[in-house]
C-alpha atoms as a PDB file:
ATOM      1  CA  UNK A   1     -62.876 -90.424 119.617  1.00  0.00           C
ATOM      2  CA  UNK A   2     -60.926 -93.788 121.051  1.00  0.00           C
ATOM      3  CA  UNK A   3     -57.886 -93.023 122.499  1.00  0.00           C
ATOM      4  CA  UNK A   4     -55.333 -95.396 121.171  1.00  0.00           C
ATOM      5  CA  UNK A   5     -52.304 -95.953 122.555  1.00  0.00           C
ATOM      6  CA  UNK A   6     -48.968 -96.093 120.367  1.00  0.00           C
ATOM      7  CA  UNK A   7     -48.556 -99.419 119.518  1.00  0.00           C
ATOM      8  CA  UNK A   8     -52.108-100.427 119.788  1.00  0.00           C
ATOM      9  CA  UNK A   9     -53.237 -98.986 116.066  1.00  0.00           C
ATOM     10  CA  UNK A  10     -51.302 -98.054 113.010  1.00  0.00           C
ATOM     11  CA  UNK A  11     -49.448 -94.802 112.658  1.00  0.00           C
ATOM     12  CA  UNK A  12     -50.518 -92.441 110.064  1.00  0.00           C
ATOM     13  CA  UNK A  13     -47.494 -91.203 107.776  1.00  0.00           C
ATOM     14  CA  UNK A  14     -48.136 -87.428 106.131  1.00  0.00           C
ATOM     15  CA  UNK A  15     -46.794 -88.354 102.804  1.00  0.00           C
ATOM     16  CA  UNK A  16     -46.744 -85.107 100.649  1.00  0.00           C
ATOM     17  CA  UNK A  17     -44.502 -85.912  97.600  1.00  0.00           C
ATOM     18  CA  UNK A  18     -41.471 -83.082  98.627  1.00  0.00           C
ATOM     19  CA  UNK A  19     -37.950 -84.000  99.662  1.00  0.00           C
ATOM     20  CA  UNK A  20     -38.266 -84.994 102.872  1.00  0.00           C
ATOM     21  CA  UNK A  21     -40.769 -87.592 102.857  1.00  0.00           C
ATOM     22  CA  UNK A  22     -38.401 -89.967 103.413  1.00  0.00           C
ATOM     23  CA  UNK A  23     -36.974 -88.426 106.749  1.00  0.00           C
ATOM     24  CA  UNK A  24     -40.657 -88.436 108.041  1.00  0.00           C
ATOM     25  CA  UNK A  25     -41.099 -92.001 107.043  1.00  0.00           C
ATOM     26  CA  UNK A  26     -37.232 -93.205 108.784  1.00  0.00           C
ATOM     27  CA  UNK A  27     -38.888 -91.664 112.248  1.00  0.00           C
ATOM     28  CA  UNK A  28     -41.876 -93.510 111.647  1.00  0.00           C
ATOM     29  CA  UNK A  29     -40.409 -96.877 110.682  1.00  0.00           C
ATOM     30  CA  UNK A  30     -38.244 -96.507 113.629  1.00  0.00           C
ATOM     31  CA  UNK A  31     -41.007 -95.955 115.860  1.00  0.00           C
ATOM     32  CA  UNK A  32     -43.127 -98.636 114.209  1.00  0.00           C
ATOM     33  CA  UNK A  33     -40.477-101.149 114.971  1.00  0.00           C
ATOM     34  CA  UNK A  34     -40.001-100.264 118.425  1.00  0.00           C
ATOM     35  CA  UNK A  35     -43.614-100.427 119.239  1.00  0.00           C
ATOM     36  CA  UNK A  36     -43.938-103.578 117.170  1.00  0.00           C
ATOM     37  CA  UNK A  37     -47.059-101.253 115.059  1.00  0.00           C
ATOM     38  CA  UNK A  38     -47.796-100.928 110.950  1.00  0.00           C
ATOM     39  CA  UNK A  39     -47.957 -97.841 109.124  1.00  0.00           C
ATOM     40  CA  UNK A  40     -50.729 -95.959 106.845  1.00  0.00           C
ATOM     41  CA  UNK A  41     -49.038 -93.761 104.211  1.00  0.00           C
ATOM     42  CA  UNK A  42     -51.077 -91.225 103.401  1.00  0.00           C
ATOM     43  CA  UNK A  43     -51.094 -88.238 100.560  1.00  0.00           C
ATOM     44  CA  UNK A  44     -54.109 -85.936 100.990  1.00  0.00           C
ATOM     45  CA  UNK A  45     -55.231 -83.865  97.551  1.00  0.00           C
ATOM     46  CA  UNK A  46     -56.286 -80.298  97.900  1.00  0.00           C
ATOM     47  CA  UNK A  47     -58.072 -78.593  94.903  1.00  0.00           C
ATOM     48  CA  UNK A  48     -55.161 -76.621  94.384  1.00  0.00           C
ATOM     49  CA  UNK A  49     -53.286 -79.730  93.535  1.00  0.00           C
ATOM     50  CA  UNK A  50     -56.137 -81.347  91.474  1.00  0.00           C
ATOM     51  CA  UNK A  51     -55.797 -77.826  89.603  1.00  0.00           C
ATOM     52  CA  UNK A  52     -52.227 -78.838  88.795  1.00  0.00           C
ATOM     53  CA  UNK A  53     -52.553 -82.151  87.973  1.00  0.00           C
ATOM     54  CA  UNK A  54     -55.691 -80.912  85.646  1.00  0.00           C
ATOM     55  CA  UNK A  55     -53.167 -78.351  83.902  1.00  0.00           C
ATOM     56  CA  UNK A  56     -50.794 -81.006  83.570  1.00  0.00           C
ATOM     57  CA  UNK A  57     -53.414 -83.499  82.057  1.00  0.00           C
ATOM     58  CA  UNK A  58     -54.176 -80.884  79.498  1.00  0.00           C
ATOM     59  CA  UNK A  59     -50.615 -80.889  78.452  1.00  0.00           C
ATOM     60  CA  UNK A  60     -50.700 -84.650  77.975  1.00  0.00           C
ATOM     61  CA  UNK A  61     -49.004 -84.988  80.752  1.00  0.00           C
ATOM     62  CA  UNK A  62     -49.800 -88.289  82.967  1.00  0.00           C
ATOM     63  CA  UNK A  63     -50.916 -87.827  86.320  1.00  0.00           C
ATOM     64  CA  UNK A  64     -51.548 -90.845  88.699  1.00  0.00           C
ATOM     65  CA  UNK A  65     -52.268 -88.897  92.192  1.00  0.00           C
ATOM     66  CA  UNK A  66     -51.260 -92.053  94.173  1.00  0.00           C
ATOM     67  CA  UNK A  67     -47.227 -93.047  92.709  1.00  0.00           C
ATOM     68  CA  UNK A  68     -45.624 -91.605  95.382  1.00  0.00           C
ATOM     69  CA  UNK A  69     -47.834 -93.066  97.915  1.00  0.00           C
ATOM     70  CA  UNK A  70     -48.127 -96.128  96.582  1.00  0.00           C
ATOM     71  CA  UNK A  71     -44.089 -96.269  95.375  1.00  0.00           C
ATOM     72  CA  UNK A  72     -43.299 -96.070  98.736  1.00  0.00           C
ATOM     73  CA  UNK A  73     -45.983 -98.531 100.345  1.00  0.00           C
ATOM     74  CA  UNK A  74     -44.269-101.249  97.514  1.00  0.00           C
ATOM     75  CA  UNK A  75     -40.759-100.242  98.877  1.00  0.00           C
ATOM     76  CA  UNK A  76     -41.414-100.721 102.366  1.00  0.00           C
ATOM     77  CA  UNK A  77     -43.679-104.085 102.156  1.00  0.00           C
ATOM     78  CA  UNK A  78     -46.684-105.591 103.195  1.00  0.00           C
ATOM     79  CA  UNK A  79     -44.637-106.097 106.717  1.00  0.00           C
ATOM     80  CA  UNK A  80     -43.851-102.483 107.535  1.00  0.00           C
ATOM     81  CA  UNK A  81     -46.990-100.801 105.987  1.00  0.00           C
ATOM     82  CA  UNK A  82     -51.315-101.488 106.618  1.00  0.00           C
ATOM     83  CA  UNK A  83     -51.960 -99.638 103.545  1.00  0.00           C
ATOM     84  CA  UNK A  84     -51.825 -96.355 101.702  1.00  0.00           C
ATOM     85  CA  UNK A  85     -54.501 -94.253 100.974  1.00  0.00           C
ATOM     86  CA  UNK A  86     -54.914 -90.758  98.923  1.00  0.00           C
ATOM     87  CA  UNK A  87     -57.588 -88.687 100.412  1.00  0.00           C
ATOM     88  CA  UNK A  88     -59.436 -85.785  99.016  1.00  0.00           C
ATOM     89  CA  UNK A  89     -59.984 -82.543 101.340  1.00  0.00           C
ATOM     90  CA  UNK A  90     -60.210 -79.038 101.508  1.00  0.00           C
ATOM     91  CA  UNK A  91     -57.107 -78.700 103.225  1.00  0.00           C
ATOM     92  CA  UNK A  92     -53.791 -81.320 103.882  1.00  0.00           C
ATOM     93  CA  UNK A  93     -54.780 -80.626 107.735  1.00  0.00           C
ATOM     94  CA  UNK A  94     -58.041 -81.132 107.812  1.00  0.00           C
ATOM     95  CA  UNK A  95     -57.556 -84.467 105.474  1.00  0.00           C
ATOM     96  CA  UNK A  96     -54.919 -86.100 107.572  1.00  0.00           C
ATOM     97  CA  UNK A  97     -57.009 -85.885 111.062  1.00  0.00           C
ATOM     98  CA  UNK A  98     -59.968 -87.270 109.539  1.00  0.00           C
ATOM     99  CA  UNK A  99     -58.231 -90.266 108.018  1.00  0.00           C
ATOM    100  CA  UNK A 100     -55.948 -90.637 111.296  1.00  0.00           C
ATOM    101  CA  UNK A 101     -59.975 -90.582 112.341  1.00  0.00           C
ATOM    102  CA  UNK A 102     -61.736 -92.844 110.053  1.00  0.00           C
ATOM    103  CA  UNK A 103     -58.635 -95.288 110.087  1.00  0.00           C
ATOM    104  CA  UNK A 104     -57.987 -95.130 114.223  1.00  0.00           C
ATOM    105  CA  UNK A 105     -55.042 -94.371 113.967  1.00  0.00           C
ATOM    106  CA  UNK A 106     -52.714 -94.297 116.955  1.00  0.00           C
ATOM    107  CA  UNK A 107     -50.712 -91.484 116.070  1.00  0.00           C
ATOM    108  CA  UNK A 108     -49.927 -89.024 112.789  1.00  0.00           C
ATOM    109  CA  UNK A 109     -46.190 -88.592 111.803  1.00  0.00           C
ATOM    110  CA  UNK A 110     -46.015 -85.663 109.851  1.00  0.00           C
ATOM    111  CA  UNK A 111     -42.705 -83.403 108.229  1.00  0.00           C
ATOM    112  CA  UNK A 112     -42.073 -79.931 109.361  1.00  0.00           C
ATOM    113  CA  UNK A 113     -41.071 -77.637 106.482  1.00  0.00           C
ATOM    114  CA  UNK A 114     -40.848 -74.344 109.997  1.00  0.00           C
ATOM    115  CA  UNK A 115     -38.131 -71.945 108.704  1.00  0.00           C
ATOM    116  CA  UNK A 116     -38.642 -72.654 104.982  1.00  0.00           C
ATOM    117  CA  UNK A 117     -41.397 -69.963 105.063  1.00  0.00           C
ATOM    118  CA  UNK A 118     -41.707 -66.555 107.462  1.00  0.00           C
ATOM    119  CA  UNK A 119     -44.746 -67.863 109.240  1.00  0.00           C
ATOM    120  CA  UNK A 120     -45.872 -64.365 108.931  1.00  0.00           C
ATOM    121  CA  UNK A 121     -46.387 -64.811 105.172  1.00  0.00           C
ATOM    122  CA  UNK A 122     -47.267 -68.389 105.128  1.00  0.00           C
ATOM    123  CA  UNK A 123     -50.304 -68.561 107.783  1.00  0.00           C
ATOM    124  CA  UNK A 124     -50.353 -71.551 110.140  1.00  0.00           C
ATOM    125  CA  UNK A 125     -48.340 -74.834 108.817  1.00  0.00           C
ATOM    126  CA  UNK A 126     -50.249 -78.060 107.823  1.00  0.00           C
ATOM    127  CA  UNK A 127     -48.520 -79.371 110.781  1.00  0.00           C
ATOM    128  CA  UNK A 128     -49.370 -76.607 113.360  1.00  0.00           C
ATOM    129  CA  UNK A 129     -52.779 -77.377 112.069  1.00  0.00           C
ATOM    130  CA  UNK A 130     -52.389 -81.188 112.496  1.00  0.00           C
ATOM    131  CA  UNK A 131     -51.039 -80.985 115.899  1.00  0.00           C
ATOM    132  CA  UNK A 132     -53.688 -78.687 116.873  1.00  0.00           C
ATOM    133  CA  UNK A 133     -56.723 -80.690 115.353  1.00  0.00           C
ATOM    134  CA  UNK A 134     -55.368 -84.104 115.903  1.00  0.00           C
ATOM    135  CA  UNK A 135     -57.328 -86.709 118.438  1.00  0.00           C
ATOM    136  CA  UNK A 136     -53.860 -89.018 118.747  1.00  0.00           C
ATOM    137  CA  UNK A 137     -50.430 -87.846 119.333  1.00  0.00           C
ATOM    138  CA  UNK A 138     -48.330 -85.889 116.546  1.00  0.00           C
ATOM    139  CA  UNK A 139     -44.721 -86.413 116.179  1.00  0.00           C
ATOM    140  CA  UNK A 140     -43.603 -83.936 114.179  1.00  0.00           C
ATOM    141  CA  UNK A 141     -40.076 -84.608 111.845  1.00  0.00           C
ATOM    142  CA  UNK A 142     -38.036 -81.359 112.051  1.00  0.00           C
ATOM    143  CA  UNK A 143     -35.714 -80.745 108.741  1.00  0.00           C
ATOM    144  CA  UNK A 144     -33.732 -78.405 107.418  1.00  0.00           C
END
């Protein structure tokens, strides 16, 4: 894999549809602007959540996978962000590296839900996982 310094490729923004998306996505706009670099906002699908959104579409519910994603990309403009993308994997983890892959990426930016869940009971975070897995930096947004 390239090595890519920050400010040399977009930064990849976890964006997972929970409060706190937008905490994640201050950080990485700040650090965007400082390092004069665009943003990918991405929103990986597991199958549990295309279970979900299948329940829901039985229901009659509408389900577009990509509104928050794409919601936010429109917000922010064709200035701040590269692009968005929804990706399909077996995991959140496993998702975000590859497209922080596939996209060379220069770094992920992903939200830390630590404390919400004994990590005991909850097995290793989607972040652990990123930071672990990752071929670029990970700054990781702490929140309450």
């Amino acid at each position: 894999y390239a090595q890519r310094e920050i400010g040399q490729a977009p930064i990849a923004v976890s964006i997972e549809g929970k409060p706190g998306d937008e905490e994640a996505l201050r950080v990485a706009r700040s650090i965007a602007r400082v390092v004069g670099e665009r943003l990918w906002l991405v929103h990986v699908v597991t199958p549990a959540e295309q279970q979900m959104n299948a329940a829901r579409r039985e229901r009659g519910e509408k389900v577009v996978e990509s509104l928050d994603v794409r919601a936010l990309a429109d917000a922010l403009g064709s200035g701040v962000v590269t692009g968005w993308e929804v990706v399909h994997a077996d995991d959140a983890a496993s998702g975000l590296v590859s497209f922080s892959d596939d996209a060379d990426c220069s770094a992920v930016v992903s939200r830390s839900y630590f404390g919400s869940v004994p990590a005991s009971a909850a097995g290793a975070s989607t972040t652990m996982l990123v930071a672990h897995d990752a071929h670029v930096p990970v700054i990781v947004v702490q929140g309450a």
